[in-house]
Protein backbone atom coordinates (compact mmCIF):
# COMPACT_ATOMS: atom_id res chain seq x y z
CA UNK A 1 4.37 7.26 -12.07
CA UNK A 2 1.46 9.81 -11.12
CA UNK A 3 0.89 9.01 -7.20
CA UNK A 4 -2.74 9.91 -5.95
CA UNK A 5 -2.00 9.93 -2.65
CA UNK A 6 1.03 9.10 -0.63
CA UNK A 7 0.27 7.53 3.55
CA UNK A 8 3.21 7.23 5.68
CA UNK A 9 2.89 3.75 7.75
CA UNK A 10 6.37 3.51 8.89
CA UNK A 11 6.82 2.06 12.33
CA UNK A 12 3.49 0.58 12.40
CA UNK A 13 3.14 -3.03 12.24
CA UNK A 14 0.41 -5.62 10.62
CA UNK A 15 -2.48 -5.02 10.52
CA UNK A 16 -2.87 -1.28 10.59
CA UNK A 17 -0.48 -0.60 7.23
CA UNK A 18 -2.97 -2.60 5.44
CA UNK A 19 -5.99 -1.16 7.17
CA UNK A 20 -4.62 2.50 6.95
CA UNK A 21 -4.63 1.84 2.73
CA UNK A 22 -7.75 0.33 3.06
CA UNK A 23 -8.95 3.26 4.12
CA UNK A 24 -7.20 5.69 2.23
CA UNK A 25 -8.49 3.45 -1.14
CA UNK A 26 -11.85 4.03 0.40
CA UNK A 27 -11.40 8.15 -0.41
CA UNK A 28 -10.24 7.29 -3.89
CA UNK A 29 -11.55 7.17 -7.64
CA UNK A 30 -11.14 4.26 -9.61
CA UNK A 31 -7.92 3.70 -11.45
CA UNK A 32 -6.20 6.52 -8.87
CA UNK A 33 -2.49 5.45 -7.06
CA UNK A 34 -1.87 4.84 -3.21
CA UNK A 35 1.78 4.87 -2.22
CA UNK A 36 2.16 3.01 1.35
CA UNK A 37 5.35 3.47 2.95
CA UNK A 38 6.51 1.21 5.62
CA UNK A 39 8.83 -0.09 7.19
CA UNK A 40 7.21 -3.80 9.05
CA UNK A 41 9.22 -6.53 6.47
CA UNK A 42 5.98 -8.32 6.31
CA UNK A 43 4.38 -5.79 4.77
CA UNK A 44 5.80 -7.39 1.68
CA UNK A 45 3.75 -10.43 1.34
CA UNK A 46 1.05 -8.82 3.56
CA UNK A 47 0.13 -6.03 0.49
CA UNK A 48 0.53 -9.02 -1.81
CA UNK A 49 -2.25 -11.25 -0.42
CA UNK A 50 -4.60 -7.33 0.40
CA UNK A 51 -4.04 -7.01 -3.53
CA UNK A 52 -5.20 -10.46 -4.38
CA UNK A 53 -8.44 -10.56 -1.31
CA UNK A 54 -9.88 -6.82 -2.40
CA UNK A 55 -8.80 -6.81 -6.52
CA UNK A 56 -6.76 -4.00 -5.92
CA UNK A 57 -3.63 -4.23 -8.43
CA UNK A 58 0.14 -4.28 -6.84
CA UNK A 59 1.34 -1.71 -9.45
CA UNK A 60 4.72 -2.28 -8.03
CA UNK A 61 6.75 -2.77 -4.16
CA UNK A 62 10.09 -1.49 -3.73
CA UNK A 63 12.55 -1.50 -0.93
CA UNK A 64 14.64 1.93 -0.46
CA UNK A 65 17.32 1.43 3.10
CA UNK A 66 14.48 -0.02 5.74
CA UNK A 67 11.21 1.34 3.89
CA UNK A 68 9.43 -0.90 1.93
CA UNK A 69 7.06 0.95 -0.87
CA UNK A 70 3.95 -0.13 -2.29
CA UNK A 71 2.31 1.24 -4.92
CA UNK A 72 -1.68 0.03 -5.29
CA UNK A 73 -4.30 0.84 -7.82
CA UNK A 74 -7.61 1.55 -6.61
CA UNK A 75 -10.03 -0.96 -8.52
């Protein structure tokens, strides 16, 4: 997978991991990849419901020890 851009949110907790992508989508082209990583567990079904509200596709969320990726295409 060919990550755009890459934002470290670990040890923040809802909202700003969401609104940190947010922004960072903001910056990007069409069809580019964010990789969020953090480490708040409800992250999880936070970036699931972000993807759903904005159109965004979850390419993909994967937990590695306590950080939980997510990989989003910009729409």
């Amino acid at each position: 997978m060919n990550i755009d851009k890459e934002i470290d949110t670990r040890g923040l907790n809802c909202p700003l991991p969401i609104l940190k992508a947010k922004k960072a989508l903001s910056e990007m082209t069409s069809g580019q990849l964010l990789k969020v990583v953090a480490t708040d567990g409800g992250s999880v079904r936070d970036f699931q419901a972000f993807a759903r509200q904005t159109a965004n596709d979850l390419v993909e969320q994967t937990t590695e020890g306590s950080d939980f990726i997510h990989v989003l295409r910009r729409r």
